[in-house]
Protein backbone atom coordinates (compact mmCIF):
# COMPACT_ATOMS: atom_id res chain seq x y z
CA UNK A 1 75.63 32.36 -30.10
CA UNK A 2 73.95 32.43 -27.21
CA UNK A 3 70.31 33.03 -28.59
CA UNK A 4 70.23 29.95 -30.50
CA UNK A 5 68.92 26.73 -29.02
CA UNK A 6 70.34 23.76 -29.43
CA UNK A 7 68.04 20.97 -31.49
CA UNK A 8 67.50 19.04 -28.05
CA UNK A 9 66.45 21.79 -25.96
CA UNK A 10 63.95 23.31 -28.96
CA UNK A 11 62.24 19.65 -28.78
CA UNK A 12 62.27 19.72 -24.80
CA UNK A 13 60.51 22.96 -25.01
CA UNK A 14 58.42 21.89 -27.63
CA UNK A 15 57.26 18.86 -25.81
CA UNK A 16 57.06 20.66 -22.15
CA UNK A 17 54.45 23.21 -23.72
CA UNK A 18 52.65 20.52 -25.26
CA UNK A 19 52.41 18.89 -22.03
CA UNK A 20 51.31 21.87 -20.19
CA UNK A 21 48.50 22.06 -22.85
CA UNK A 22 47.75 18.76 -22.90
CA UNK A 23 47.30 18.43 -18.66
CA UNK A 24 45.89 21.78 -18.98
CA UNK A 25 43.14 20.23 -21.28
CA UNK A 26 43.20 16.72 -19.54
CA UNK A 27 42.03 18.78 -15.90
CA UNK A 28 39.27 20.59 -17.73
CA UNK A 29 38.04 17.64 -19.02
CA UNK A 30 38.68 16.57 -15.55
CA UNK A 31 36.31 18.99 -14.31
CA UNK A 32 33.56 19.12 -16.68
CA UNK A 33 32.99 15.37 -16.18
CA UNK A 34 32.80 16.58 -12.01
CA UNK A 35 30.26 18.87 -13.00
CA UNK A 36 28.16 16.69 -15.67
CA UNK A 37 28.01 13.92 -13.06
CA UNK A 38 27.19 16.50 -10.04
CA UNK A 39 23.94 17.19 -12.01
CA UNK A 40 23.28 13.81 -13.40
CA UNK A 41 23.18 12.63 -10.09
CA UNK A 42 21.05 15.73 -9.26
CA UNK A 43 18.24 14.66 -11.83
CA UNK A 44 18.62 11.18 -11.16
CA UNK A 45 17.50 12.10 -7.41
CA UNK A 46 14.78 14.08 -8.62
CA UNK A 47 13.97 11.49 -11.04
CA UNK A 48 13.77 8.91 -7.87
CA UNK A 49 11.56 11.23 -6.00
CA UNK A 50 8.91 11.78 -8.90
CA UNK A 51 9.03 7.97 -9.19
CA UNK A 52 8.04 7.65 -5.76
CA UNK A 53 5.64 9.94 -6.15
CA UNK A 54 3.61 8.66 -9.02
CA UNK A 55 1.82 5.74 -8.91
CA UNK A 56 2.20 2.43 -10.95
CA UNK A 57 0.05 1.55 -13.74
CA UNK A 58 -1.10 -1.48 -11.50
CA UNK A 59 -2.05 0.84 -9.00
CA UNK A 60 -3.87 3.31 -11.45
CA UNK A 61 -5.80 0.48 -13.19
CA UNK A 62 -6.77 -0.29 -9.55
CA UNK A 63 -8.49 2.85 -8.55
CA UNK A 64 -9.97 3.27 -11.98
CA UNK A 65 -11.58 -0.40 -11.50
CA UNK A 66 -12.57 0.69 -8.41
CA UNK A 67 -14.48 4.29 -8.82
CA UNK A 68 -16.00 2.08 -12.16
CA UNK A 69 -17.10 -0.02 -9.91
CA UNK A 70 -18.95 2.37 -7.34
CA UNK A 71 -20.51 4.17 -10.15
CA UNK A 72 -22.08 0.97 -11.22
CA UNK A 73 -23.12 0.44 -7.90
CA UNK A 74 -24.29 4.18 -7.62
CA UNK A 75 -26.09 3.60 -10.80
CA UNK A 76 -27.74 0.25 -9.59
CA UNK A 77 -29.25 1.95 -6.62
CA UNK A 78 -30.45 4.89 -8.19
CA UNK A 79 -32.24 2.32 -10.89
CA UNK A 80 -33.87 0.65 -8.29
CA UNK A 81 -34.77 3.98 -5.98
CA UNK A 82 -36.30 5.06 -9.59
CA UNK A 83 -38.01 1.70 -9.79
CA UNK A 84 -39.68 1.83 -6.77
CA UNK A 85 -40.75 5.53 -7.29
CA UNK A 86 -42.22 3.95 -10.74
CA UNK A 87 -43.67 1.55 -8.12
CA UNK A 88 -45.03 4.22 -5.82
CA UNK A 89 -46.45 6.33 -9.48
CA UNK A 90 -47.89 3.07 -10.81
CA UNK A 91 -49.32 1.89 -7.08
CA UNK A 92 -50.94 5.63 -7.28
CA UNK A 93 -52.09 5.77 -10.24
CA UNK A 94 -53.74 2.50 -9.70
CA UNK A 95 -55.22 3.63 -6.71
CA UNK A 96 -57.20 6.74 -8.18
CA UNK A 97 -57.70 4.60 -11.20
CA UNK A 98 -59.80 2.51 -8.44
CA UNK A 99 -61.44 5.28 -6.52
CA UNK A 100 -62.35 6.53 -10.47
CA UNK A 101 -64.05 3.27 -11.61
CA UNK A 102 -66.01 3.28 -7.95
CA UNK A 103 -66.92 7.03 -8.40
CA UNK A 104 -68.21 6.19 -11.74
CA UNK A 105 -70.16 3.10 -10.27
CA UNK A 106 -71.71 5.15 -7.96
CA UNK A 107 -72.51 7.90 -9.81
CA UNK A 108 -74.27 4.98 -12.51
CA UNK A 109 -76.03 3.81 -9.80
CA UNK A 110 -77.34 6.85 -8.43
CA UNK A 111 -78.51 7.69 -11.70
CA UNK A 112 -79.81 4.36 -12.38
CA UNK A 113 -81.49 4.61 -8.93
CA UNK A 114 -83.48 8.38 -9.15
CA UNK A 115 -84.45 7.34 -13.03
């Protein structure tokens, strides 16, 4: 009978194909943890150059402190540019208030003077 196989050699077959599976499996594991690191390592680069890129908290609470504190500067002057152009209103309007109270003197007067 030289088709049948003996109990040893069925279980040395058995186990060889096995192991072929098995090393056959254990290589594309192999590789598909080559390629999942390859693009871990990818993102983690990118992920290194956006942190570079982007600023810190610290940094952003920073500038924000700092543009609030030109506009309050900004809005400091322009109070005290409109103060003085209140100034400038009020010094004019005291000035023709003036000439007005002389006018009206001298237009009493003159009628005063001809009656």
């Amino acid at each position: 009978m030289p088709d049948e196989l003996s109990l040893k050699e069925y279980f040395e077959r058995i186990f060889d194909e096995r192991e072929k599976a098995l090393n056959l499996a254990f290589r594309s594991q192999q590789d598909a943890l080559g390629i999942a690191t390859t693009a871990l390592n990818r993102e983690l680069e990118h992920l290194n150059k956006l942190r570079v890129e982007c600023v810190t908290k610290e940094e952003f609470t920073r500038a924000i402190d700092a543009i609030k504190s030109d506009i309050h500067r900004l809005e400091q002057a322009q109070g005290r540019q409109e103060g003085k152009s209140i100034s400038v209103t009020d010094g004019r309007a005291l000035l023709f208030s003036v000439i007005a109270v002389a006018l009206s003197v001298a237009l009493i007067i003159v009628q005063f003077v001809h009656h």
